[in-house]
C-alpha atoms as a PDB file:
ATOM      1  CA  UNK A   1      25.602   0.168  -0.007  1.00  0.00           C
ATOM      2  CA  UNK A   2      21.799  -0.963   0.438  1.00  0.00           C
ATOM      3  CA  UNK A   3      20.053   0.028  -3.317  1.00  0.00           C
ATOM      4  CA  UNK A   4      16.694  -1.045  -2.000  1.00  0.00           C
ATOM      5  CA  UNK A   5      14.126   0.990   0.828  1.00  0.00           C
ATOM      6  CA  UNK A   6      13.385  -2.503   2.600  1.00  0.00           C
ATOM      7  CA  UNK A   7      14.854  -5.936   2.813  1.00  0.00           C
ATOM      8  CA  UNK A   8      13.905  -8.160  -0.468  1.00  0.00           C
ATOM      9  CA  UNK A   9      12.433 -10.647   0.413  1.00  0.00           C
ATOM     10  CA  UNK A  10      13.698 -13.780  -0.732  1.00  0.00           C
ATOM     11  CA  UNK A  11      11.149 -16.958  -0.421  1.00  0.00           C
ATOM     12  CA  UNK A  12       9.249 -14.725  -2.794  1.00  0.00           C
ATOM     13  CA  UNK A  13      11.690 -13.836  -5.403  1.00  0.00           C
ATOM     14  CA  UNK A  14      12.498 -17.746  -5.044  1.00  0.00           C
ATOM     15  CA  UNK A  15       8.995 -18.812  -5.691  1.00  0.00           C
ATOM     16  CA  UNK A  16       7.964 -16.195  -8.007  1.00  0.00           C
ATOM     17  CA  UNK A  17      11.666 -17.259 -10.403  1.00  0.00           C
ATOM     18  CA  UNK A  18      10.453 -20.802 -10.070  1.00  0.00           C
ATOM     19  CA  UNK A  19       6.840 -20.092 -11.288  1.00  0.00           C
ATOM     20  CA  UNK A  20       8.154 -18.245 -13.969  1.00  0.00           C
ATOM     21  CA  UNK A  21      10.609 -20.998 -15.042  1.00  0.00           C
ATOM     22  CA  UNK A  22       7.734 -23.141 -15.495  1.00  0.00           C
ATOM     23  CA  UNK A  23       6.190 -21.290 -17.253  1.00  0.00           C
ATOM     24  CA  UNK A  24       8.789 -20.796 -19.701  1.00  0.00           C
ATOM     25  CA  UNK A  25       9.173 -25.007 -20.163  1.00  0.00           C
ATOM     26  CA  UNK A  26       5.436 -25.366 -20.270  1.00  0.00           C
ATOM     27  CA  UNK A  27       4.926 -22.664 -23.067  1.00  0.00           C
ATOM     28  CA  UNK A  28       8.113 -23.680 -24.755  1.00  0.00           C
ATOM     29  CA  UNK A  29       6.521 -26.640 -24.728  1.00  0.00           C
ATOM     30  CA  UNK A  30       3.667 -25.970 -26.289  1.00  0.00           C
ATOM     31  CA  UNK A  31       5.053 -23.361 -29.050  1.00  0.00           C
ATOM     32  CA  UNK A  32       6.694 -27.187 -30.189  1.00  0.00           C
ATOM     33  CA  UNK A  33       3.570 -28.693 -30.270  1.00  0.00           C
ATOM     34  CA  UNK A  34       1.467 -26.300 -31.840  1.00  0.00           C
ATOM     35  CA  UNK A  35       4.326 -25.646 -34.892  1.00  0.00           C
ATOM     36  CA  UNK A  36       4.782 -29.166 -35.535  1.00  0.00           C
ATOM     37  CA  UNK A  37       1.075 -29.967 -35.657  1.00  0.00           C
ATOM     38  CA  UNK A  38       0.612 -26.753 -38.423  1.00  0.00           C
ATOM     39  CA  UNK A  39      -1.528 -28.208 -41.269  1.00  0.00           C
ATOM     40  CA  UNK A  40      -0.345 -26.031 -44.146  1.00  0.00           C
ATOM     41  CA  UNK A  41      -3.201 -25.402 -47.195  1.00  0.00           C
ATOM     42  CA  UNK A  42      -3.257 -23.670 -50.542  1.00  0.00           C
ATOM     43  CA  UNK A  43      -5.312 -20.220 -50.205  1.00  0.00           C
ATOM     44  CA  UNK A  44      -4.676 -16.840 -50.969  1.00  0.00           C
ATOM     45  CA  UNK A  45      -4.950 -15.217 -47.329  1.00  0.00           C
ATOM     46  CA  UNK A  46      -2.365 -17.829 -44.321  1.00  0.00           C
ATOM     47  CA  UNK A  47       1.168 -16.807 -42.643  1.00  0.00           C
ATOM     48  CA  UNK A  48       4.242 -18.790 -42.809  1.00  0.00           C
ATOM     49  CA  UNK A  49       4.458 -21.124 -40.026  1.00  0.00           C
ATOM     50  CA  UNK A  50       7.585 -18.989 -38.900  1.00  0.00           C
ATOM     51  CA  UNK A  51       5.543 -16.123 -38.471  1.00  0.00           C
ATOM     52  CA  UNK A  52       2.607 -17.927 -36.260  1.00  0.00           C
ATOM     53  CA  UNK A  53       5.587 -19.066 -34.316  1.00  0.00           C
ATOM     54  CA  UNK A  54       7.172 -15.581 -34.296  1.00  0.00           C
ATOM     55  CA  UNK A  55       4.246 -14.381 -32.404  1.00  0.00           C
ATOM     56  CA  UNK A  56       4.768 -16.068 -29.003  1.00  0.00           C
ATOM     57  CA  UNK A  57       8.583 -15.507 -29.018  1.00  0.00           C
ATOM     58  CA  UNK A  58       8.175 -12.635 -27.604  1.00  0.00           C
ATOM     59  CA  UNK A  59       5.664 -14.074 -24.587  1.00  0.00           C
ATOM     60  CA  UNK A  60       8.484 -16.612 -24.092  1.00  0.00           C
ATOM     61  CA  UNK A  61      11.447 -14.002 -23.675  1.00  0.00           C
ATOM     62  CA  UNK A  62       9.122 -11.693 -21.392  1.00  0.00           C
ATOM     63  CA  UNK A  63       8.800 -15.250 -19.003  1.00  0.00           C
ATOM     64  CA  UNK A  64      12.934 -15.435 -19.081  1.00  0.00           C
ATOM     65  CA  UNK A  65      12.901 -11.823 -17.917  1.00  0.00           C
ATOM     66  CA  UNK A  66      11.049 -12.260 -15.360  1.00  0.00           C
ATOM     67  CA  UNK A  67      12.722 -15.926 -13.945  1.00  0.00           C
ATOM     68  CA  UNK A  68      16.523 -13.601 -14.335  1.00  0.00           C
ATOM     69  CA  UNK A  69      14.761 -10.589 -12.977  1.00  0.00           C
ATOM     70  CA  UNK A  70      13.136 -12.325  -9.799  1.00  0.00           C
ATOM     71  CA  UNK A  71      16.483 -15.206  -9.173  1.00  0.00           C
ATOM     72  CA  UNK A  72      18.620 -11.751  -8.733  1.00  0.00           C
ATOM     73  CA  UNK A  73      16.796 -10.346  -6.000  1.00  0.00           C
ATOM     74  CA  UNK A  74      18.214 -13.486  -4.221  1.00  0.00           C
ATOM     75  CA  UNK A  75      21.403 -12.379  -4.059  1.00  0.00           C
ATOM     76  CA  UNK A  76      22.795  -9.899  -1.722  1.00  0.00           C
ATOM     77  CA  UNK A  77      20.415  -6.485  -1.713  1.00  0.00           C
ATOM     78  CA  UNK A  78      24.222  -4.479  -1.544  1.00  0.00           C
ATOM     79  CA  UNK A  79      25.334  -5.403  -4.650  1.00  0.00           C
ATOM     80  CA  UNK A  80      25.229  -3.521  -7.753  1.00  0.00           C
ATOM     81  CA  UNK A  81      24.859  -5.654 -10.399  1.00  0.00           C
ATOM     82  CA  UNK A  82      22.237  -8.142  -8.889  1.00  0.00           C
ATOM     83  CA  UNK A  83      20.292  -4.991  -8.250  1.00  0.00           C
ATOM     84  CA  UNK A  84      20.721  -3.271 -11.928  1.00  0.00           C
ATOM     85  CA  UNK A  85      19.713  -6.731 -13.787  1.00  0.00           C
ATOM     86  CA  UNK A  86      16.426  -7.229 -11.228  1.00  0.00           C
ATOM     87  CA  UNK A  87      15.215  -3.555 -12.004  1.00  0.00           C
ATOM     88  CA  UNK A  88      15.671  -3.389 -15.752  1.00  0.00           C
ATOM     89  CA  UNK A  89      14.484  -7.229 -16.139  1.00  0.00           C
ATOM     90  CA  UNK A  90      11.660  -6.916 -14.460  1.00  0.00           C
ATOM     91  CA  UNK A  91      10.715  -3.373 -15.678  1.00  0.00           C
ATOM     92  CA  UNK A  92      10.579  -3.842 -19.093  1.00  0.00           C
ATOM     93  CA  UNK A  93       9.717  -7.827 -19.465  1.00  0.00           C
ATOM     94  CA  UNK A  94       5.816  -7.038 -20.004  1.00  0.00           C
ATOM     95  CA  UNK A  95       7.007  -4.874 -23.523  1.00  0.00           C
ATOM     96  CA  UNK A  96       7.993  -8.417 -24.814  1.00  0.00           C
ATOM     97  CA  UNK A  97       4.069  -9.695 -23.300  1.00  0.00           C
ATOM     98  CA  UNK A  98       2.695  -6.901 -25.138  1.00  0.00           C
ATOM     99  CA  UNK A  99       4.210  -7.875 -28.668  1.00  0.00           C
ATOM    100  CA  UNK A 100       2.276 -11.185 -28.322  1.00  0.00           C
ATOM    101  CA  UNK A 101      -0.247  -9.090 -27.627  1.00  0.00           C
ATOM    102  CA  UNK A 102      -0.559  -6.791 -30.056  1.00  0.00           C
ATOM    103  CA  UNK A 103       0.808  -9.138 -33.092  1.00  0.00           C
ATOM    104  CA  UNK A 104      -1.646 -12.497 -32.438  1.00  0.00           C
ATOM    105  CA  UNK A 105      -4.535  -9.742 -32.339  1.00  0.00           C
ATOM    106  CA  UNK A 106      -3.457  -8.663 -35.546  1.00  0.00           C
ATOM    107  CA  UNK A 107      -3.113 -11.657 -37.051  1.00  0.00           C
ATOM    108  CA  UNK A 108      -6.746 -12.943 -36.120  1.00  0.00           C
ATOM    109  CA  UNK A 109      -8.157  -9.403 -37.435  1.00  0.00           C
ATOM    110  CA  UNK A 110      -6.324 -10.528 -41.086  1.00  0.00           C
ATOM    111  CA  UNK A 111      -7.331 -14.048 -40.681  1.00  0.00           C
ATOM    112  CA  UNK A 112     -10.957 -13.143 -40.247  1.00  0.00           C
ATOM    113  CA  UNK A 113     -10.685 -10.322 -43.281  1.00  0.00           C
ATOM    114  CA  UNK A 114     -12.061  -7.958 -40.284  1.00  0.00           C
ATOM    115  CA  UNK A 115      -9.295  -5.105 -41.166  1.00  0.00           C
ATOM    116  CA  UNK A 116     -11.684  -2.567 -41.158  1.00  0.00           C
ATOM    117  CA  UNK A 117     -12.208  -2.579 -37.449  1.00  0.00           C
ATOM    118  CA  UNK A 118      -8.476  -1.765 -36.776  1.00  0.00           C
ATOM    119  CA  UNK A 119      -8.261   1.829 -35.780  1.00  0.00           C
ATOM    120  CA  UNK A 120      -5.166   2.187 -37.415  1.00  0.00           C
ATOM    121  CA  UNK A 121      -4.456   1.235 -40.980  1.00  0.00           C
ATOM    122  CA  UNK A 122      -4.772  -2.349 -41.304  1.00  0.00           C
ATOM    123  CA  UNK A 123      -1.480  -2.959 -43.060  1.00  0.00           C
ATOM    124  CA  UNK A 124       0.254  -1.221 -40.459  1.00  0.00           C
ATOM    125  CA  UNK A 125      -1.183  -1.754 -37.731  1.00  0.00           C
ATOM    126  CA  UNK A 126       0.354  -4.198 -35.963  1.00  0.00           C
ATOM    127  CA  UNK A 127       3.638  -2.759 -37.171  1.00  0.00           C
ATOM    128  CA  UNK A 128       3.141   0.797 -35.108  1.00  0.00           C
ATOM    129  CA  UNK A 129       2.300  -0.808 -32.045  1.00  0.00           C
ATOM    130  CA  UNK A 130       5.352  -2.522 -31.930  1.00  0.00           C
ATOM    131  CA  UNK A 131       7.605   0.221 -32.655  1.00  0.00           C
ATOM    132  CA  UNK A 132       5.558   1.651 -29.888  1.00  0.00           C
ATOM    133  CA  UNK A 133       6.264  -0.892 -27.880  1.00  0.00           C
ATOM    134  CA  UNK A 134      10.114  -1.314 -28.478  1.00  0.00           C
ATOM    135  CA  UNK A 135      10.270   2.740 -27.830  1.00  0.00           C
ATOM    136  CA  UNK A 136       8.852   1.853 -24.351  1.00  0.00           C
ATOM    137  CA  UNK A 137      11.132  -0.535 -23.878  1.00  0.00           C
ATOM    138  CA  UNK A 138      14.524   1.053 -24.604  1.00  0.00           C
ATOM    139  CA  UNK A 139      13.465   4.594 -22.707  1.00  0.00           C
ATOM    140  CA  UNK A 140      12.146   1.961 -19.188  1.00  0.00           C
ATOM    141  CA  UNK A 141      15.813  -0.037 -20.253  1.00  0.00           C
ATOM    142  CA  UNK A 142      17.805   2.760 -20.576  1.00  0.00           C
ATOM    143  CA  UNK A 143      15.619   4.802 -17.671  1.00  0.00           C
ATOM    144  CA  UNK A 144      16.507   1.576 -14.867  1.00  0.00           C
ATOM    145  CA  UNK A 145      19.963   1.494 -15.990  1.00  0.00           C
ATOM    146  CA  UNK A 146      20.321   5.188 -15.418  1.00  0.00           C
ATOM    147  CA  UNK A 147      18.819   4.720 -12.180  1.00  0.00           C
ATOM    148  CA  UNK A 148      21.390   2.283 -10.590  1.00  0.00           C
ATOM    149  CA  UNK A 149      23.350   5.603 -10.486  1.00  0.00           C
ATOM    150  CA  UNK A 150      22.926   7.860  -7.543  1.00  0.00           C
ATOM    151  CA  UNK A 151      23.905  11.129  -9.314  1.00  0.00           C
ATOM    152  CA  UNK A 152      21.793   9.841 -12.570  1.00  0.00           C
ATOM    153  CA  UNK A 153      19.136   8.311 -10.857  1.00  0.00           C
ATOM    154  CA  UNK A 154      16.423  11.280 -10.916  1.00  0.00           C
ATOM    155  CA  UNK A 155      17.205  11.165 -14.491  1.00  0.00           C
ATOM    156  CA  UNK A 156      17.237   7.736 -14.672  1.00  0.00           C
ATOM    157  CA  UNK A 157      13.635   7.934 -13.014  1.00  0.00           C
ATOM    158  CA  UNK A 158      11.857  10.741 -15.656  1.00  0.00           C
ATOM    159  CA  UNK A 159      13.118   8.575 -18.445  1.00  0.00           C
ATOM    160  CA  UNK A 160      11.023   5.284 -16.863  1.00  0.00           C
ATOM    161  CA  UNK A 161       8.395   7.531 -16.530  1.00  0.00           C
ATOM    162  CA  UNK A 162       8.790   8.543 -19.346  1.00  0.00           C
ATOM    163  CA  UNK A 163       8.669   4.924 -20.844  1.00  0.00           C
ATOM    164  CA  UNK A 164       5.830   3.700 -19.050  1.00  0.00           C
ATOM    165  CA  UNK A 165       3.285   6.974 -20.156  1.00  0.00           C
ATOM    166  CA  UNK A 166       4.349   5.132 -23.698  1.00  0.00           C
ATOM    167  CA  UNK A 167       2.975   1.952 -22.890  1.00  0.00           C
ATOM    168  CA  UNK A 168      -0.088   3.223 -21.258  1.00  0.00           C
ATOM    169  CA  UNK A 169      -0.495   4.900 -23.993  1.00  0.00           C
ATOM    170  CA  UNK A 170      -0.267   2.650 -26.863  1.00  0.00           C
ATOM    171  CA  UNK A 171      -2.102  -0.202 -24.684  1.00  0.00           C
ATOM    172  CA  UNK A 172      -4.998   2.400 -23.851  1.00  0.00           C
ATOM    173  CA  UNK A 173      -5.547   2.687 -27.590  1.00  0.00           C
ATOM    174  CA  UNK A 174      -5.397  -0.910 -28.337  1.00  0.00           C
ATOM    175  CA  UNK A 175      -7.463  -1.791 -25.173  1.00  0.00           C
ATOM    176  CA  UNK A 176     -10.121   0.524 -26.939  1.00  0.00           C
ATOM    177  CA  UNK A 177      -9.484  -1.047 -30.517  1.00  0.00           C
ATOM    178  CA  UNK A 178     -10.057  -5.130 -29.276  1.00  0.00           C
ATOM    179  CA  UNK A 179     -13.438  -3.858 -26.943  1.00  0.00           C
ATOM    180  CA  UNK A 180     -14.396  -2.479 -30.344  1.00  0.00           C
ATOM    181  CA  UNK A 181     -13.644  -5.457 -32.287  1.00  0.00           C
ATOM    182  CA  UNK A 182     -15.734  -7.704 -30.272  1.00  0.00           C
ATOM    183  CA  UNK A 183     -18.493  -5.061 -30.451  1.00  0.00           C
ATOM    184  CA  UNK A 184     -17.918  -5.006 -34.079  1.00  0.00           C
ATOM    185  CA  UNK A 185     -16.996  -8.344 -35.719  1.00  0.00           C
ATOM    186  CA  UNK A 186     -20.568  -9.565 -35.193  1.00  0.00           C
ATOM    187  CA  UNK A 187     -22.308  -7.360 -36.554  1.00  0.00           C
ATOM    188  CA  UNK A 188     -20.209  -7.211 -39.862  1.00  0.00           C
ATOM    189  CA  UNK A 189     -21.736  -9.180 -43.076  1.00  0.00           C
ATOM    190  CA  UNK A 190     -19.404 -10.743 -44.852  1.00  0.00           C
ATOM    191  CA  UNK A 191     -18.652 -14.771 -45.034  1.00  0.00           C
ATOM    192  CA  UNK A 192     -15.010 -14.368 -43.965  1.00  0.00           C
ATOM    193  CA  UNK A 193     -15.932 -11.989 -40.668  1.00  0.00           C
ATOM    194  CA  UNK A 194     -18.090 -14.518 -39.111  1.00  0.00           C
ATOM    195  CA  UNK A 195     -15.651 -15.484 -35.824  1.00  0.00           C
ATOM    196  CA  UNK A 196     -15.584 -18.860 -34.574  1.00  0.00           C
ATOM    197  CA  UNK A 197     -15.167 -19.880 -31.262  1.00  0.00           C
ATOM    198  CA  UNK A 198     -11.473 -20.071 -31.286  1.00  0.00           C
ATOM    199  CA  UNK A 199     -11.124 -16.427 -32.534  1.00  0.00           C
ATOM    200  CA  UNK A 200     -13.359 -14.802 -29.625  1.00  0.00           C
ATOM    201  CA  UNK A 201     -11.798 -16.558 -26.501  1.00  0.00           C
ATOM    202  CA  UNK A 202      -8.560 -15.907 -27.822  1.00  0.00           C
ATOM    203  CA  UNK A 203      -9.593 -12.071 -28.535  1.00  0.00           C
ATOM    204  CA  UNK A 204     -11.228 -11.585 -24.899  1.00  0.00           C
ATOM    205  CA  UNK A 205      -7.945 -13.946 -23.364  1.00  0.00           C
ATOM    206  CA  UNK A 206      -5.894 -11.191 -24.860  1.00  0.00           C
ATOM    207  CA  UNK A 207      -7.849  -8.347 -23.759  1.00  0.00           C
ATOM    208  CA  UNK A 208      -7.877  -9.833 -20.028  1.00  0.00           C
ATOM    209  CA  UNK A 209      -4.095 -10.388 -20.595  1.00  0.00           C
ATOM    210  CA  UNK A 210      -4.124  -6.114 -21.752  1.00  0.00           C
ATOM    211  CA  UNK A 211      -5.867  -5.141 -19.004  1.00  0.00           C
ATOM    212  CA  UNK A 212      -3.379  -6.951 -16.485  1.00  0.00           C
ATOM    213  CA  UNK A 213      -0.432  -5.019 -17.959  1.00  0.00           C
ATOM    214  CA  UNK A 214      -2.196  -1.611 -18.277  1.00  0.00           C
ATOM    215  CA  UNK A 215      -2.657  -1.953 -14.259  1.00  0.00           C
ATOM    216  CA  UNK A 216       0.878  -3.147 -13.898  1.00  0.00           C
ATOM    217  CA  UNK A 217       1.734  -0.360 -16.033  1.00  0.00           C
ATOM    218  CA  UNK A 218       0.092   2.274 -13.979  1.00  0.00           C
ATOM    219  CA  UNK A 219       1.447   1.575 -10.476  1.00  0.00           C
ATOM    220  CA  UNK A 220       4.340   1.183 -11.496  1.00  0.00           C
ATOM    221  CA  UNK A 221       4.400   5.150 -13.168  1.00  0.00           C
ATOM    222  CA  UNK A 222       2.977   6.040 -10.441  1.00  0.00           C
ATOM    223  CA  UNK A 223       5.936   4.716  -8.245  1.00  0.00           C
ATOM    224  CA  UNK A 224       8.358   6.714 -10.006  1.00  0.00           C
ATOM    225  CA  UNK A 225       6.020   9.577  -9.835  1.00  0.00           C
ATOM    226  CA  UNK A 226       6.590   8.866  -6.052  1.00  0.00           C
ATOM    227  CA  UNK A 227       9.935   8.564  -6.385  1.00  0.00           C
ATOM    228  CA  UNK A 228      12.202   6.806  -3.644  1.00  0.00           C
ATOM    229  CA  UNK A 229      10.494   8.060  -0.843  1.00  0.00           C
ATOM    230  CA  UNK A 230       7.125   7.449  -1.796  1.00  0.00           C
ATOM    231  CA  UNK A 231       4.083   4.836  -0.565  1.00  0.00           C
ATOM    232  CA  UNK A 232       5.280   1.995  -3.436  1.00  0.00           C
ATOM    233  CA  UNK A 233       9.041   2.032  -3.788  1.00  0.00           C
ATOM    234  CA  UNK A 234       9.373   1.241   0.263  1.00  0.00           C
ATOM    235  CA  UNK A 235       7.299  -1.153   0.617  1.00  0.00           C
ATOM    236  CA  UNK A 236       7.966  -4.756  -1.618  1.00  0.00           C
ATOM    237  CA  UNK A 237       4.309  -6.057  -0.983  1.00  0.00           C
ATOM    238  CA  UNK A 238       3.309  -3.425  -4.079  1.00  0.00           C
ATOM    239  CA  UNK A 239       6.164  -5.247  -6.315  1.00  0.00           C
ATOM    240  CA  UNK A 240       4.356  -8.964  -5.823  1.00  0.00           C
ATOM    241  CA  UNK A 241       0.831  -7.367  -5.964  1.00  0.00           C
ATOM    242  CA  UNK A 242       0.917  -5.220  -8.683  1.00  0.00           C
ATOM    243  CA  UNK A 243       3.274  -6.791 -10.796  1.00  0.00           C
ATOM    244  CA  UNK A 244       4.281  -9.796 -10.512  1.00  0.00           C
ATOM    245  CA  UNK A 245       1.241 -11.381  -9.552  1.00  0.00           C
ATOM    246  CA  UNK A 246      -0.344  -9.828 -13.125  1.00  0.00           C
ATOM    247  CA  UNK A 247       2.548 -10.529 -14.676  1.00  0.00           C
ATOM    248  CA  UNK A 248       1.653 -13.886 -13.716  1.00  0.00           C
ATOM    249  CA  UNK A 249      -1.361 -14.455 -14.290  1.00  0.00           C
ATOM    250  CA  UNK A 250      -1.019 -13.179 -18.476  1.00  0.00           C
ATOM    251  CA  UNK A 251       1.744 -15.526 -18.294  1.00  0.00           C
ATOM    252  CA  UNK A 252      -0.658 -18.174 -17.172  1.00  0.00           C
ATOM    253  CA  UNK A 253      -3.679 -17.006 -19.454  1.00  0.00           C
ATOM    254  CA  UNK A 254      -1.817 -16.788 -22.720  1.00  0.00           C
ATOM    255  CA  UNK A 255       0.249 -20.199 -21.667  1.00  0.00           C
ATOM    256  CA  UNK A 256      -2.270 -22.692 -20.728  1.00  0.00           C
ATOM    257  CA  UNK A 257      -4.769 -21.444 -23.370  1.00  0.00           C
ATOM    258  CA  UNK A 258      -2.129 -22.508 -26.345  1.00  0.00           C
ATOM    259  CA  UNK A 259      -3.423 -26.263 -26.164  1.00  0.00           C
ATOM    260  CA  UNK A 260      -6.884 -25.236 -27.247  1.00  0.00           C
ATOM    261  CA  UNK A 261      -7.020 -21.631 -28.793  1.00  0.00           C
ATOM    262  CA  UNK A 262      -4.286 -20.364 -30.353  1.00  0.00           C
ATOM    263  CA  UNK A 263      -3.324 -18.237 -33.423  1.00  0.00           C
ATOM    264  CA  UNK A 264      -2.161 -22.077 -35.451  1.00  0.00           C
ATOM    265  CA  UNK A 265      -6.197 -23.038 -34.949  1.00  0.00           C
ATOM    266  CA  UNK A 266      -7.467 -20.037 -36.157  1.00  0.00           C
ATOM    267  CA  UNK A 267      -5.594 -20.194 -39.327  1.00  0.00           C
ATOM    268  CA  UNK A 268      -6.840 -23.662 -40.208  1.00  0.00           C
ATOM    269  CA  UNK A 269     -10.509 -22.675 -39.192  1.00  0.00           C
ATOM    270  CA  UNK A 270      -9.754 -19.199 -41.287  1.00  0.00           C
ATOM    271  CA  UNK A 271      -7.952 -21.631 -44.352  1.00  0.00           C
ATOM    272  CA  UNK A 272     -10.990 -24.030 -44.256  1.00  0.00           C
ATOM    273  CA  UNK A 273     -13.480 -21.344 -44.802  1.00  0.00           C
ATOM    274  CA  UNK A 274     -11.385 -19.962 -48.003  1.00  0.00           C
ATOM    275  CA  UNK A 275     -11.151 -23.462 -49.525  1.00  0.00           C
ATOM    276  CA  UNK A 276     -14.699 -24.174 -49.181  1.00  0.00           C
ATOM    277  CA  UNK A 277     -16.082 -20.681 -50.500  1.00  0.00           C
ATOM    278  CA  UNK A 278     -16.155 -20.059 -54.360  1.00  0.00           C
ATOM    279  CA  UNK A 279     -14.058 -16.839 -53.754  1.00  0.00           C
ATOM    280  CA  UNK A 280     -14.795 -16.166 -57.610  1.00  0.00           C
ATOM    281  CA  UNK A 281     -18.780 -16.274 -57.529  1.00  0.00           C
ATOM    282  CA  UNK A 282     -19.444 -14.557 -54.113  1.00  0.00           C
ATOM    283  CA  UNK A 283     -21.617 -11.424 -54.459  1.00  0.00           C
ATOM    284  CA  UNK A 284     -19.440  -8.049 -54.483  1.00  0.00           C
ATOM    285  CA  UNK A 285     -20.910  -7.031 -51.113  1.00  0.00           C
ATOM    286  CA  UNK A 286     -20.081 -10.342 -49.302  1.00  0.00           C
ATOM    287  CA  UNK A 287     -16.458  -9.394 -49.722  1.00  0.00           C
ATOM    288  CA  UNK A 288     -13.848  -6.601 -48.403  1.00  0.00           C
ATOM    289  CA  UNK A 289     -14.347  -4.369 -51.183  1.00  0.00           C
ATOM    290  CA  UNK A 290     -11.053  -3.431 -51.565  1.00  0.00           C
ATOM    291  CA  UNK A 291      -9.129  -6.612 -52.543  1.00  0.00           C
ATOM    292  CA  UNK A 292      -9.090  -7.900 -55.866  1.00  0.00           C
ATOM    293  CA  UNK A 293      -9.447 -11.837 -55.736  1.00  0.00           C
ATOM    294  CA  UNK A 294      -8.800 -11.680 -59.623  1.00  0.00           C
ATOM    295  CA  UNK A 295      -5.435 -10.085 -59.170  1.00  0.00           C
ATOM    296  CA  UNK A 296      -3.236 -12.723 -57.408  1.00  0.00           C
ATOM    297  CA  UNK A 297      -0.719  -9.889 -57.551  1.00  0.00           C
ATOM    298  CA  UNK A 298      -2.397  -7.680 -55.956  1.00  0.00           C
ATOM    299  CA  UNK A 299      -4.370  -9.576 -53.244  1.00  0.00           C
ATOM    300  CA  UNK A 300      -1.024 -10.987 -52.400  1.00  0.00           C
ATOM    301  CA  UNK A 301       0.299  -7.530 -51.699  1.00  0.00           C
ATOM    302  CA  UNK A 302      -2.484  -7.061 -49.520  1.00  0.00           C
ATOM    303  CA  UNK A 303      -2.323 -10.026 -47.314  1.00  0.00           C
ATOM    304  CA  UNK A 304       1.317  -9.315 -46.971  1.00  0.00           C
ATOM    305  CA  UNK A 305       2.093  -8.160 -43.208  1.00  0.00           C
ATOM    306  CA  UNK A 306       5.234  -7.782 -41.779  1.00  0.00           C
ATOM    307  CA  UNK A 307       4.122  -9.204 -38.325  1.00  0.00           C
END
């Protein structure tokens, strides 16, 4: 039985599972590097280096995805389970992009005591928009496995959709929230808010990384909109161009910019500031006015995120 509308073709899923593969030693690579190198100091406002590190797990499994996801449309377009593993993998490998995403971002808001111009409660912030994201992810998972399944497959199909009006969703809103945080973080006075270097390329590398996905994201509801007859599903040119080709790219963006800027650098800039600033006789104003620097206790409980 032929599960595709064309003939895959294979130099490209070759090429595009090799560039991903790469990717996934280079970054692995670096994710080393940049833990090892962690200089660790005594302030009241860091992460553990096992949550720093925690934050690009999720880039690195999205890269895996998409090497198992592209090597299986090398194998024969009639079989089932070749054909189940490439649709699922490949469908739902930029969720795991968008937890980098959405967890280094809030990380450098903490770091930079810039809460305030979160949208969403500071505390939980980063916390929704990965339960939004992992709510994507099981309806596009459960959606493509459906899908393999002639007499499920239209159901299979509303669920993706389903999915993927989820993601654009949730990455429309944060898409808004980092355009207003560069606005923002500027024009902010207080010591801690005042973004170095490292913090804005990082910021605008992840909102170019957003704004990849969100395209991905939207031809690819509107090929199940389509459905199996429509413009995108029969023709495989959409699948390089719209997908993996951005799928590359933020793969490429978030990867080769870990040498240089990346969440571990921020934290020391962030950790320098806090040891050099008499915390104790800074005027009211000049800090977020609600954490208590007095109460250990307390401020602790504040700088405690989950992500």
């Amino acid at each position: 039985m032929q599960y595709y509308s064309y003939t895959p073709e294979k130099a490209a899923a070759i090429a595009f599972a090799i560039i991903f593969g790469l990717l996934v030693v280079v970054s692995f690579f670096f994710i080393i590097h940049m833990t090892r190198n962690m200089k660790e100091f005594t302030v009241p406002r860091q992460y553990k280096k096992i949550q720093l590190l925690g934050s690009y797990l999720p880039l690195l499994v999205g890269c895996i995805l998409e090497v198992i996801g592209y090597a299986a449309r090398c194998f024969n377009p009639n079989l089932l389970v070749p054909y189940i593993i490439q649709s699922v993998f490949i469908l739902i490998a930029p969720a795991y992009y968008a937890a980098t995403t959405y967890m280094l971002f809030g990380k450098i808001a903490h770091l930079l005591f810039a809460e305030k111009l979160l949208i969403l409660p500071a505390k939980y912030n980063t916390l929704i928009m990965v339960l939004g994201d992992i709510f994507s992810l099981l309806l596009q998972a459960s959606g493509g496995g459906l899908m393999a399944n002639q007499s499920s497959a239209n159901l299979g199909s509303h669920i993706v959709i389903g999915g993927l009006f989820v993601q654009i969703a949730f990455f429309g809103l944060f898409i808004s929230n980092e355009f207003l945080f560069l606005m923002k973080i500027h024009k902010v006075p207080c010591e801690f808010v005042k973004p170095t270097k490292n913090a804005v390329v990082l910021i605008n590398l992840l909102l170019l990384g957003s704004i990849l996905i969100f395209i991905r994201s939207i031809v690819r509801t509107a090929e199940f909109i389509e459905g199996y007859d429509g413009v995108i599903m029969t023709h495989e040119w959409f699948l390089y161009v719209f997908d993996a080709t951005p799928m590359f790219l933020t793969s490429l963006i978030y990867t080769l910019s870990m040498p240089w800027c990346n969440i571990f650098k921020i934290q020391e800039e962030s950790t320098e500031v806090q040891q050099n600033s008499n915390i104790a006789g800074l005027p009211l104003n000049m800090i977020p006015k609600d954490i208590n620097f007095e109460n250990k206790n307390g401020f602790e409980e504040y700088s405690s995120y989950i992500f």
